[in-house]
Protein backbone atom coordinates (compact mmCIF):
# COMPACT_ATOMS: atom_id res chain seq x y z
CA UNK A 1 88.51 21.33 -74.39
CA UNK A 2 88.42 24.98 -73.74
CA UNK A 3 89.83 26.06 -70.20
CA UNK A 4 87.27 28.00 -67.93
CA UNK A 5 87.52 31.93 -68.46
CA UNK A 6 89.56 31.90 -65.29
CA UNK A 7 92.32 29.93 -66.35
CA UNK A 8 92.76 31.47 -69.63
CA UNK A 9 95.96 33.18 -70.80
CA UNK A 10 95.60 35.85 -73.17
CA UNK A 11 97.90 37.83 -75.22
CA UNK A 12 100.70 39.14 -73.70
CA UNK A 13 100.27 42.54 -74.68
CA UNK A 14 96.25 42.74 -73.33
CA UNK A 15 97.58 40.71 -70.24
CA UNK A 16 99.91 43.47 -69.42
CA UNK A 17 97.52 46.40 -70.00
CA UNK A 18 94.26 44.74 -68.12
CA UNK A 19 97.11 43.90 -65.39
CA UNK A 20 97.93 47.13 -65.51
CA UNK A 21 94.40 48.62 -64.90
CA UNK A 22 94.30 46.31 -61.44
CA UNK A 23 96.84 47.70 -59.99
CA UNK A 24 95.82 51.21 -61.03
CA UNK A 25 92.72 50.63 -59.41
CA UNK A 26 94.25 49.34 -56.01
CA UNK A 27 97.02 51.26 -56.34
CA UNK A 28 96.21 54.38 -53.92
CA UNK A 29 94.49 51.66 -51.00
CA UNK A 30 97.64 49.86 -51.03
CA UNK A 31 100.31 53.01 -50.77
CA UNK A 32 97.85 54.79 -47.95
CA UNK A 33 98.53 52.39 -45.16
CA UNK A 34 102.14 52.99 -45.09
CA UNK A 35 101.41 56.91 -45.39
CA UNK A 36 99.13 56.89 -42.39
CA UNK A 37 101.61 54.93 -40.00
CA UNK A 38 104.76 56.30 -41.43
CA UNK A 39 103.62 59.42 -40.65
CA UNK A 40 102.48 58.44 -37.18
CA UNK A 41 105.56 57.24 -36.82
CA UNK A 42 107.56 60.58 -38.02
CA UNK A 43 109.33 58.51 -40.70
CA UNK A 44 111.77 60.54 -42.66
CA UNK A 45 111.12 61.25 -47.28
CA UNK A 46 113.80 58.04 -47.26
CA UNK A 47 112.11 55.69 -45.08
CA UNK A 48 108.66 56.39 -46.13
CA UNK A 49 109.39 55.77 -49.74
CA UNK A 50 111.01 52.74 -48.35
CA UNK A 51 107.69 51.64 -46.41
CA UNK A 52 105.79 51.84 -49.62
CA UNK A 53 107.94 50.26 -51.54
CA UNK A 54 108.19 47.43 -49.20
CA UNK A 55 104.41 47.45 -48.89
CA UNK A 56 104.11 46.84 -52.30
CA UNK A 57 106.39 44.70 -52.96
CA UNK A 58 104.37 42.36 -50.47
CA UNK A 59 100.96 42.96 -51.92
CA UNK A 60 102.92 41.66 -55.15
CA UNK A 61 104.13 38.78 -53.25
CA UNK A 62 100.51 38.21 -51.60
CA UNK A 63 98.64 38.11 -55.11
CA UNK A 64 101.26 35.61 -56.76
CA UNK A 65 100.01 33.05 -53.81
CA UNK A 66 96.41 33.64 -54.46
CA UNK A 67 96.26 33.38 -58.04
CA UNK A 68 98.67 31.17 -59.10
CA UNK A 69 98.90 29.16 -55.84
CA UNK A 70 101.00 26.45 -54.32
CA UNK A 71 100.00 23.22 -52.56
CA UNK A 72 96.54 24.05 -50.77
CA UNK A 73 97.65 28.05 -50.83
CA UNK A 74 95.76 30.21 -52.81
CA UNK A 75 92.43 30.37 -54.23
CA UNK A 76 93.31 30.51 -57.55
CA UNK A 77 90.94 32.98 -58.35
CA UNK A 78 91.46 37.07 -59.88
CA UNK A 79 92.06 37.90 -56.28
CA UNK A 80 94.20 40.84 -55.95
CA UNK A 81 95.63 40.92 -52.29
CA UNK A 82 97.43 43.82 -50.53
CA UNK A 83 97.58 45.93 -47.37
CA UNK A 84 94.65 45.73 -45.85
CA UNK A 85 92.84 49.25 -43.83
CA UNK A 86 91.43 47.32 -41.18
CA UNK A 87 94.95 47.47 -39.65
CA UNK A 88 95.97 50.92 -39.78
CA UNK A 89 93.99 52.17 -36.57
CA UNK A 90 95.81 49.48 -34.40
CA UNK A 91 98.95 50.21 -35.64
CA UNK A 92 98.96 53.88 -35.35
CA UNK A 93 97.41 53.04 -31.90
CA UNK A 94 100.93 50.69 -31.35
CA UNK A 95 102.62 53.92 -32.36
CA UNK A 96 100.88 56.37 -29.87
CA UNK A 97 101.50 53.60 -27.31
CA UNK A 98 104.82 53.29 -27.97
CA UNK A 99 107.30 55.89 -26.25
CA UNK A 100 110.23 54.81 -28.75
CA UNK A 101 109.26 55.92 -31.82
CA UNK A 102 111.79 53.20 -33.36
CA UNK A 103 110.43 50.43 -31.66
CA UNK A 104 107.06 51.10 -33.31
CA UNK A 105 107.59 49.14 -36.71
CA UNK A 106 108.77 46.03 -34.89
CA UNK A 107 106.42 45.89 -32.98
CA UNK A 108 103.83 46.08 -35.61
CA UNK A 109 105.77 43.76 -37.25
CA UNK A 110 106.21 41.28 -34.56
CA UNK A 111 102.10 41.16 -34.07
CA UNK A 112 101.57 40.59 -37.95
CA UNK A 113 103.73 37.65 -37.85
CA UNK A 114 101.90 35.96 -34.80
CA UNK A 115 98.37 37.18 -36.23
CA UNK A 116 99.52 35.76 -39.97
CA UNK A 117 100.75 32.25 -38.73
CA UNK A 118 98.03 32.04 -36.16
CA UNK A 119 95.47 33.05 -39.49
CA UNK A 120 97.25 30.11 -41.35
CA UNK A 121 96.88 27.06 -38.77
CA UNK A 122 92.94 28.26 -38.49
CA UNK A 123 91.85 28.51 -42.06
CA UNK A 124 90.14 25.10 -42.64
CA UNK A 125 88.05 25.85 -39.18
CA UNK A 126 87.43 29.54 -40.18
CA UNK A 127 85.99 28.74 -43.53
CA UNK A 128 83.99 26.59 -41.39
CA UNK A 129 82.75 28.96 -38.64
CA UNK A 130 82.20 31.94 -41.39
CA UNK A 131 78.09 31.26 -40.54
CA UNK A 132 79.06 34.01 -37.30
CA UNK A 133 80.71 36.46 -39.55
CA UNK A 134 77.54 37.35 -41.01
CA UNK A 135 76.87 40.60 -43.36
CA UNK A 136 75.39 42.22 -39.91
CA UNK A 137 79.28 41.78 -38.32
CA UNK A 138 81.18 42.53 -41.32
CA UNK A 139 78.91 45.50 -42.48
CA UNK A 140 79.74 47.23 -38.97
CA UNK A 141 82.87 46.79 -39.15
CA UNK A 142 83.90 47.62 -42.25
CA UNK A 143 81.76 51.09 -41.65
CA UNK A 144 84.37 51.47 -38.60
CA UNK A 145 87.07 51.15 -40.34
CA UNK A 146 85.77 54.06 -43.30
CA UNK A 147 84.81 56.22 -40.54
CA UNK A 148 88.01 55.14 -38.50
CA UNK A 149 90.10 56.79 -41.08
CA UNK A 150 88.22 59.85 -42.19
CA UNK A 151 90.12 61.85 -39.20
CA UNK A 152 93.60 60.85 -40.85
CA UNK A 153 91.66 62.34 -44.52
CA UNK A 154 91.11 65.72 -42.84
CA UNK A 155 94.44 66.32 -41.08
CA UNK A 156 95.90 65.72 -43.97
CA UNK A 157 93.96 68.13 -45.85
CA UNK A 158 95.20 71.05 -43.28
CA UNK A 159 98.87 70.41 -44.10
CA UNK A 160 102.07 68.84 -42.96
CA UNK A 161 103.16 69.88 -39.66
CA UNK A 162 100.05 70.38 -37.21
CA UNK A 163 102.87 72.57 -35.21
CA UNK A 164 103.08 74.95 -38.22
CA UNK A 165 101.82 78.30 -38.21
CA UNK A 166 99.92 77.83 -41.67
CA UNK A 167 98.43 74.55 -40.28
CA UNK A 168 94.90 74.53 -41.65
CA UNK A 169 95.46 77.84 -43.97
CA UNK A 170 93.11 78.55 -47.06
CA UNK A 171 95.86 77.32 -49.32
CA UNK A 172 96.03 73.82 -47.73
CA UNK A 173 91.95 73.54 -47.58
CA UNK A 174 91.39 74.76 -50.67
CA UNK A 175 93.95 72.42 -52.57
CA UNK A 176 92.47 69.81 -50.56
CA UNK A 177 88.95 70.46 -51.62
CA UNK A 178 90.50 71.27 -55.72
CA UNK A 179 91.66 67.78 -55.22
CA UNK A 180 88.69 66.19 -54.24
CA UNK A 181 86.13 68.02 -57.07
CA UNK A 182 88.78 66.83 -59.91
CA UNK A 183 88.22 63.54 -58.41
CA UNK A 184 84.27 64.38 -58.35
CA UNK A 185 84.00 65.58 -61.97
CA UNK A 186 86.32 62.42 -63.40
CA UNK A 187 84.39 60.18 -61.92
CA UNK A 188 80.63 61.62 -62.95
CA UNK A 189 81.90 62.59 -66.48
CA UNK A 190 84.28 60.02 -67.67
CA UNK A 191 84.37 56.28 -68.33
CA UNK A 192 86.33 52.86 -68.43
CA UNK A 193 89.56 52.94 -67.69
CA UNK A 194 89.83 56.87 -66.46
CA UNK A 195 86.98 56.24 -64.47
CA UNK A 196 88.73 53.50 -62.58
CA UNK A 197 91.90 55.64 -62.13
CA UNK A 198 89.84 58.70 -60.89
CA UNK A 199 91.58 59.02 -57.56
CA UNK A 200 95.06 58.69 -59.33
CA UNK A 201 94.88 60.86 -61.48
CA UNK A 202 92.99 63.54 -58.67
CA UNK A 203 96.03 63.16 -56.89
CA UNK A 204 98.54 63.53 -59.71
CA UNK A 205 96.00 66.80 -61.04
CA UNK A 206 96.16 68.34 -57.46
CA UNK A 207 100.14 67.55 -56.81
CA UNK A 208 100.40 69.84 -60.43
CA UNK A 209 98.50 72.80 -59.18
CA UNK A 210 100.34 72.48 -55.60
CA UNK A 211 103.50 73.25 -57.68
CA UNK A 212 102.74 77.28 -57.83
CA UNK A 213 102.35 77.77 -54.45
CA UNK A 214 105.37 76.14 -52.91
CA UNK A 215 103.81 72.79 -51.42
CA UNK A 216 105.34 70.30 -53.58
CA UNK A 217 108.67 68.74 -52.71
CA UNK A 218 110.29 66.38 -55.40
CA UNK A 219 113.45 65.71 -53.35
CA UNK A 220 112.03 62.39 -52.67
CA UNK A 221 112.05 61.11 -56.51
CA UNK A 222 115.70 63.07 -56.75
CA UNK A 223 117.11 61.27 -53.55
CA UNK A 224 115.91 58.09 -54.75
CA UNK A 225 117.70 54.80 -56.27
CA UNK A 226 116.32 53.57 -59.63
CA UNK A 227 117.02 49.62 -58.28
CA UNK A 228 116.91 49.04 -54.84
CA UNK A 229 115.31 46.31 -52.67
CA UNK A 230 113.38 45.83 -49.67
CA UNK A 231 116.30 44.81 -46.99
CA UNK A 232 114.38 42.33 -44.94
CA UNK A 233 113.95 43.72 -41.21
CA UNK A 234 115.37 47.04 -42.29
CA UNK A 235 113.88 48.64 -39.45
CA UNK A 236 114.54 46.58 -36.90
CA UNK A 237 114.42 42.90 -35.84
CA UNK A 238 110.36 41.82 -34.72
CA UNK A 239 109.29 42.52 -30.88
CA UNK A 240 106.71 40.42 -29.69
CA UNK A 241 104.10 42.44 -27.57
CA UNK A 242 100.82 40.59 -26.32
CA UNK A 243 98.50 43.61 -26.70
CA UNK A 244 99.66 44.36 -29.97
CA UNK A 245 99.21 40.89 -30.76
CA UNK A 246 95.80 41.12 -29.40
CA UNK A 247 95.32 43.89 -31.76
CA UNK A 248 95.98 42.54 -34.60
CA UNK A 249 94.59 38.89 -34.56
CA UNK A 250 91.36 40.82 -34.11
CA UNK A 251 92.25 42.29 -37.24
CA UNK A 252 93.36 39.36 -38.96
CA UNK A 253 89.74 37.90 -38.08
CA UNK A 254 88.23 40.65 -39.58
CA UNK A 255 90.30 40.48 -42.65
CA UNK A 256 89.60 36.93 -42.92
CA UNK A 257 85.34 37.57 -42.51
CA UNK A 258 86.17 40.25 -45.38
CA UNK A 259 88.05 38.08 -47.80
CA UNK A 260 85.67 35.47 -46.86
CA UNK A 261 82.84 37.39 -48.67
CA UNK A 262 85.33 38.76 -51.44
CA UNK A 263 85.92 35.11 -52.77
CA UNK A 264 81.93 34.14 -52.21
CA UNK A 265 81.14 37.35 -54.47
CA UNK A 266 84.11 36.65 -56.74
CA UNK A 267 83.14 32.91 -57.53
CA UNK A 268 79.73 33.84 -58.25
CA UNK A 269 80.96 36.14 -60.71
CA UNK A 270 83.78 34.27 -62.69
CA UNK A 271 81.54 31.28 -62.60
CA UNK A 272 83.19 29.37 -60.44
CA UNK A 273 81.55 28.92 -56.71
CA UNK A 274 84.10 28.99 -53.94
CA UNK A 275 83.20 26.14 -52.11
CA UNK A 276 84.83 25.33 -47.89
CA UNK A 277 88.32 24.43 -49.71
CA UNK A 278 88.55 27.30 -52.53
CA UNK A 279 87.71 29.63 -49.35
CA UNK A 280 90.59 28.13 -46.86
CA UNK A 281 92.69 27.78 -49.83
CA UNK A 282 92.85 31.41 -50.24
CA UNK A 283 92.25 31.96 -46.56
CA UNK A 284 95.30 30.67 -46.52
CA UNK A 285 97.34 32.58 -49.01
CA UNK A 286 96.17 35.92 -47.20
CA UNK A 287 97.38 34.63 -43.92
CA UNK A 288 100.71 33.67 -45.29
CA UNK A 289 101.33 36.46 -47.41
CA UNK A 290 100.68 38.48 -44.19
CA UNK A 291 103.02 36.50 -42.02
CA UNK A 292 106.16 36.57 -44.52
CA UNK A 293 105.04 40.35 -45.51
CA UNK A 294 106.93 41.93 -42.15
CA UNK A 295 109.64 39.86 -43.39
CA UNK A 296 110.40 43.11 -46.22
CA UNK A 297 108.78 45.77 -43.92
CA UNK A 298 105.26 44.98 -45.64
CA UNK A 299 101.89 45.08 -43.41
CA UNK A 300 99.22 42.16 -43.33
CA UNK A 301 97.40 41.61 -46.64
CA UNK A 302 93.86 41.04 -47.63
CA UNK A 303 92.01 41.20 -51.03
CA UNK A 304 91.05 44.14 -52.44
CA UNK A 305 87.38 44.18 -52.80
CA UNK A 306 87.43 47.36 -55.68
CA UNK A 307 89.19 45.21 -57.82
CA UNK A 308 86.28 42.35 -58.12
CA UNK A 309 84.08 45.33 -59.48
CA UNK A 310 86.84 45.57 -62.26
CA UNK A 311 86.42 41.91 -63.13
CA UNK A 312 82.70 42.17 -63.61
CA UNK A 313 82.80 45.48 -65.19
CA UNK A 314 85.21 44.30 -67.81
CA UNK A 315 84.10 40.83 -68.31
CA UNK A 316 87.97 39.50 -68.00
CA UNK A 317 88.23 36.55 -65.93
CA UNK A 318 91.95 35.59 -65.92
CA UNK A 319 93.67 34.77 -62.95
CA UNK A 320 96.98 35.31 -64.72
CA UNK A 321 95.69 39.15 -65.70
CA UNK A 322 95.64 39.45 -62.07
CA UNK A 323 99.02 37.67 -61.46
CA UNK A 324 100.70 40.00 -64.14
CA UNK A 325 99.55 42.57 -62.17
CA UNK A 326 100.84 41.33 -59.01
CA UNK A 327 104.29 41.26 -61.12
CA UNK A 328 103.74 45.20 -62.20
CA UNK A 329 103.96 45.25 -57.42
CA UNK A 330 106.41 43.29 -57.27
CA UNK A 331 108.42 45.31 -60.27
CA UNK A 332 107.31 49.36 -58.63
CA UNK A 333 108.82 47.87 -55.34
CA UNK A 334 112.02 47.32 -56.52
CA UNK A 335 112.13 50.90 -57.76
CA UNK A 336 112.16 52.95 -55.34
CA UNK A 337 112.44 55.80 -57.65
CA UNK A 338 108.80 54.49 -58.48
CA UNK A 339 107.66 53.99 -54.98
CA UNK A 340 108.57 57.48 -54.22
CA UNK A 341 106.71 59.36 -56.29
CA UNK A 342 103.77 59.15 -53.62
CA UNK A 343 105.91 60.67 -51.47
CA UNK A 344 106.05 63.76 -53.69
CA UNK A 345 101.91 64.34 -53.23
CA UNK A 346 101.28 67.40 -51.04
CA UNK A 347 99.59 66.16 -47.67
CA UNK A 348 96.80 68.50 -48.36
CA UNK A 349 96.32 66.66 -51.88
CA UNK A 350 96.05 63.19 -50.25
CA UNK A 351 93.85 64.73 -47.91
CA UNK A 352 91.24 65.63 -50.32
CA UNK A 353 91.97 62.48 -51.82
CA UNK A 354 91.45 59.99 -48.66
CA UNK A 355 88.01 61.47 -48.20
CA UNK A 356 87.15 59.60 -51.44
CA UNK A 357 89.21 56.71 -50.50
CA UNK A 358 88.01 56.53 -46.79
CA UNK A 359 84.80 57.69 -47.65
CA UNK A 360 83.86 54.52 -49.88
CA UNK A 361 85.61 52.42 -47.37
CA UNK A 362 82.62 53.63 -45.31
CA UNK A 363 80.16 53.45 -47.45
CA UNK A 364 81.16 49.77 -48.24
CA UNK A 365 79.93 49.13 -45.17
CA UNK A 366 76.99 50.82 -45.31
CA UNK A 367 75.99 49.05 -48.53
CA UNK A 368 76.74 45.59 -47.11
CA UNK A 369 74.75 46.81 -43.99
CA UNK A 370 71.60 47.38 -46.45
CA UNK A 371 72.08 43.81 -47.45
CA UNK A 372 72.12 42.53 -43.88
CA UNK A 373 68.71 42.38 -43.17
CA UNK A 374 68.50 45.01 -40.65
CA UNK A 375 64.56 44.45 -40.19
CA UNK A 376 64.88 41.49 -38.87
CA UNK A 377 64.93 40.44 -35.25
CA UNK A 378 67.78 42.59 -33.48
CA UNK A 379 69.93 43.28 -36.11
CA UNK A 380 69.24 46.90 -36.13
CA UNK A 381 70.46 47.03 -32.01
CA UNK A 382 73.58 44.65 -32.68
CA UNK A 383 74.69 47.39 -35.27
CA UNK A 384 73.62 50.49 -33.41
CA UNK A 385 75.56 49.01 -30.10
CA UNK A 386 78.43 48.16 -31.86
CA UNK A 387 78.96 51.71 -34.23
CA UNK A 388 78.62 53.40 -30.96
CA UNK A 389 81.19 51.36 -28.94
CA UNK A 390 83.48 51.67 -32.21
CA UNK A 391 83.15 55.26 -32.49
CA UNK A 392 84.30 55.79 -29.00
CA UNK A 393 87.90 56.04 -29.34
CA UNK A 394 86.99 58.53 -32.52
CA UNK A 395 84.54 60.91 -31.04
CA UNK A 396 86.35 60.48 -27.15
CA UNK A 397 90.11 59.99 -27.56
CA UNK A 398 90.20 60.05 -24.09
CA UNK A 399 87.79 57.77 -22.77
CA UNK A 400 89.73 54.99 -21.59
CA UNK A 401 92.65 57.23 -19.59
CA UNK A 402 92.09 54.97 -16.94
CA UNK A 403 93.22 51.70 -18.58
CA UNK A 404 96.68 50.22 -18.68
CA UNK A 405 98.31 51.69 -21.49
CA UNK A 406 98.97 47.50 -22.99
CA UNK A 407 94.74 47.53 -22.85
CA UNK A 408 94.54 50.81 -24.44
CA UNK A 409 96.26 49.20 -28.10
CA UNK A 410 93.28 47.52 -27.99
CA UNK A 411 90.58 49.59 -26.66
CA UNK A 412 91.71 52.45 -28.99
CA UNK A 413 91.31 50.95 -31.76
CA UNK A 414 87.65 51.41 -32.57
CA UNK A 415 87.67 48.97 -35.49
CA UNK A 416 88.76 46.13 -32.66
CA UNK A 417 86.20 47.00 -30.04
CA UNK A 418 83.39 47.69 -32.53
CA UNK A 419 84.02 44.06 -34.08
CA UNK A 420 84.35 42.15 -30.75
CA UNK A 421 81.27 44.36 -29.59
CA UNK A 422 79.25 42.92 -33.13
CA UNK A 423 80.65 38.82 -33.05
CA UNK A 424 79.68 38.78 -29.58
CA UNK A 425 76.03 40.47 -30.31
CA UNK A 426 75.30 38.89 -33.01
CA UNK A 427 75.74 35.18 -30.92
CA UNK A 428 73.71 36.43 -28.42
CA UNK A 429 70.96 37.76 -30.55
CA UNK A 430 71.27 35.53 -33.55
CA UNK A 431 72.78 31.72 -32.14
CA UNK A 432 72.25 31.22 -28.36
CA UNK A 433 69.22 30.03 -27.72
CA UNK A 434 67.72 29.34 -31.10
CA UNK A 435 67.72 26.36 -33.51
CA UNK A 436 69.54 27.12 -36.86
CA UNK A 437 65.98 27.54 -38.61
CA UNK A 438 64.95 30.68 -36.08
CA UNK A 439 68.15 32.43 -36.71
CA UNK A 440 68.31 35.57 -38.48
CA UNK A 441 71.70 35.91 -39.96
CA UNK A 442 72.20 35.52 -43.57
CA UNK A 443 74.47 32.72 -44.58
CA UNK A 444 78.07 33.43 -46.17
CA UNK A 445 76.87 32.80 -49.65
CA UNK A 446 74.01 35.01 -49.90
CA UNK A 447 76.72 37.52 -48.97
CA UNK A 448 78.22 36.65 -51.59
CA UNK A 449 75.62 36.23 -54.09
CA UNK A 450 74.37 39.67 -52.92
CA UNK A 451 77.27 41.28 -53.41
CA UNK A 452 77.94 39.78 -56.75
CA UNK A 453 74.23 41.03 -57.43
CA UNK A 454 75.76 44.81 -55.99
CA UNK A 455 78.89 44.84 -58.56
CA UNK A 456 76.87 43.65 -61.61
């Protein structure tokens, strides 16, 4: 008897170049994450190439427990897992927060653990409770976290060093917006596999004609060792900080809700329905791979929703395509001579870049929002409520002054607030009060058949 499409190995050489394409098409979500922090953070060329490396490295880690799997860990699924944006707004709120700059990581670190370990032990009651993560929560907040991040896209785009004198020149903006039309054109006039790669090879284009004008800097790739390997703890040992941790088992919920519909979609397009213990199954190789990921300086891990579109739109089904890619990680982090070589795109570049990138994080949401049923009953309030208490830290940096400054790593962090804000609107408007026939919300799997429906 045949084995299903997903278990399938195929040739080595087509396993390595389809692997190949999934980690080209993840590739730039998993390596911006460490940019945005690290550069919160003031992280020298050395340690930032380290950071991505390390970041990596985990995702690689992360995807060998979902696809291949051990015990009741991993979905066993094409589920590509890595660092995960609904994070980065926390943590660079931990680093403004922090008045040791080199206490920043740990902490970070510290919270991921608790968050990842505290994911684990509630995965077989999550995948039960999913019915109040609903497309009307996880559309909001995965809107936040687009919109979140768009402000990180345009400082970029004005240059290095806001304390420069050139900060925000013509030269910056305009390779910033070169970068973003090459990504433009590539993706309206080209197909397949070049298609996929557009924002790769936008930033590699715009790094190229940054070269003339003195912006590009390839003393990272020079400085860098060929072998090398994520020391574990190399910047410090964990630090355990309850509003931190706060932080980030917020976002660990949300990553959960997201991965949640990623493996609903994903089953119904393989052919193989993730049913309660496929879903805590990989719940729980997320949670795990983000727990052990501070462990080599990594940050917490979710799947990659862009890379189920590349399983539809190429018909290959293998989880082992996807666990040879996870290999390819696992490889480019133990070069940091590899890992580097993001380190060599112009700030400007990655700008122009990340409005792409951030931009269809937003727009994500957006498209699940459509989905959501926004006409009926109050829907359309628990959104607009919820956008507007997540865009507060965004459009009023300074609106909670007043708080502690342990509340503010919370309250800053617009994709926290905005999700608490949704969950609790959506049980007020959608659960409390009404039998399960009167409520509105969609359940799980129509998410997920709807969102199959989106990437066919």
């Amino acid at each position: 008897m045949a084995p299903h499409p997903v278990d399938e190995r195929l040739p080595a050489l087509k396993m390595a170049t389809t692997g190949l394409q999934h980690v080209a098409a993840m590739y730039a979500g998993v390596v911006a994450p460490p940019l945005i922090v690290g550069a919160a953070i003031g992280l020298t060329a050395t340690d930032l190439t380290f950071l991505t490396g390390a970041c990596l490295f985990t995702a690689g880690l992360a995807t060998f427990l979902q696809t291949l799997g051990i015990w009741k860990i991993g979905a066993r699924l094409p589920f590509v897992n890595g660092v995960t944006f609904a994070g980065v707004a926390p943590m660079t709120a931990v680093v403004a927060s922090t008045k040791d700059r080199s206490d920043a990581l740990p902490i970070i670190f510290g919270a991921v653990i608790v968050a990842g370990l505290l994911g684990f032990l509630a995965a077989p009651f999550f995948s039960k409770a999913v019915r109040f993560f609903p497309p009307v929560v996880t559309g909001t907040v995965i809107t936040l976290i687009g919109v979140s991040l768009l402000p990180v896209a345009f400082g970029w785009a004005q240059g290095p060093d806001p304390a420069a004198h050139d900060y925000g020149s013509a030269t910056y903006l305009g390779l910033a917006v070169t970068t973003l039309v090459i990504v433009l054109l590539l993706r309206r006039f080209t197909r397949g596999f070049v298609k996929q790669i557009a924002v790769l090879l936008g930033m590699v284009a715009g790094t190229l004609i940054a070269i003339p004008f003195g912006v590009t800097d390839f003393g990272p790739v020079t400085d860098a060792d060929v072998v090398g390997f994520p020391t574990p703890f190399h910047f410090g040992a964990p630090q355990f900080q309850l509003a931190a941790i706060i932080s980030l088992c917020v976002v660990m919920v949300v990553s959960m809700t997201e991965s949640t519909a990623d493996m609903l979609a994903l089953g119904e397009i393989v052919e193989r329905p993730a049913d309660e213990r496929t879903i805590a199954a990989g719940l729980r190789a997320d949670t795990l791979g983000s727990a052990l990921s501070p462990f080599f300086n990594g940050f917490m891990c979710s799947a990659f929703a862009q890379n189920i579109g590349l399983v539809a739109m190429t018909k290959i089904r293998s989880r082992y395509v996807v666990a040879t890619g996870g290999g390819f990680l696992v490889l480019m982090g133990l070069c940091p001579m590899a890992a580097s070589l993001i380190a060599v795109v112009p700030r400007p570049v990655l700008g122009g870049a990340g409005v792409v990138l951030f931009g269809s994080v937003a727009a994500s949401g957006i498209q699940t929002l459509v989905r959501a049923g926004l006409e009926k009953g109050d829907n359309i309030l628990i959104v607009a409520v919820s956008l507007a208490v997540g865009i507060i830290p965004i459009t009023a940096p300074g609106f909670y002054h007043a708080f502690p400054q342990t509340a503010r790593i919370v309250l800053d962090s617009g994709i926290s607030t905005g999700c608490v804000a949704a969950v609790l609107l959506n049980l007020v408007f959608n659960h409390l009060g009404r039998s399960r026939d009167e409520q509105d919300v969609a359940h799980p799997a129509q998410a997920g058949e709807q969102m199959a429906a989106a990437v066919h």
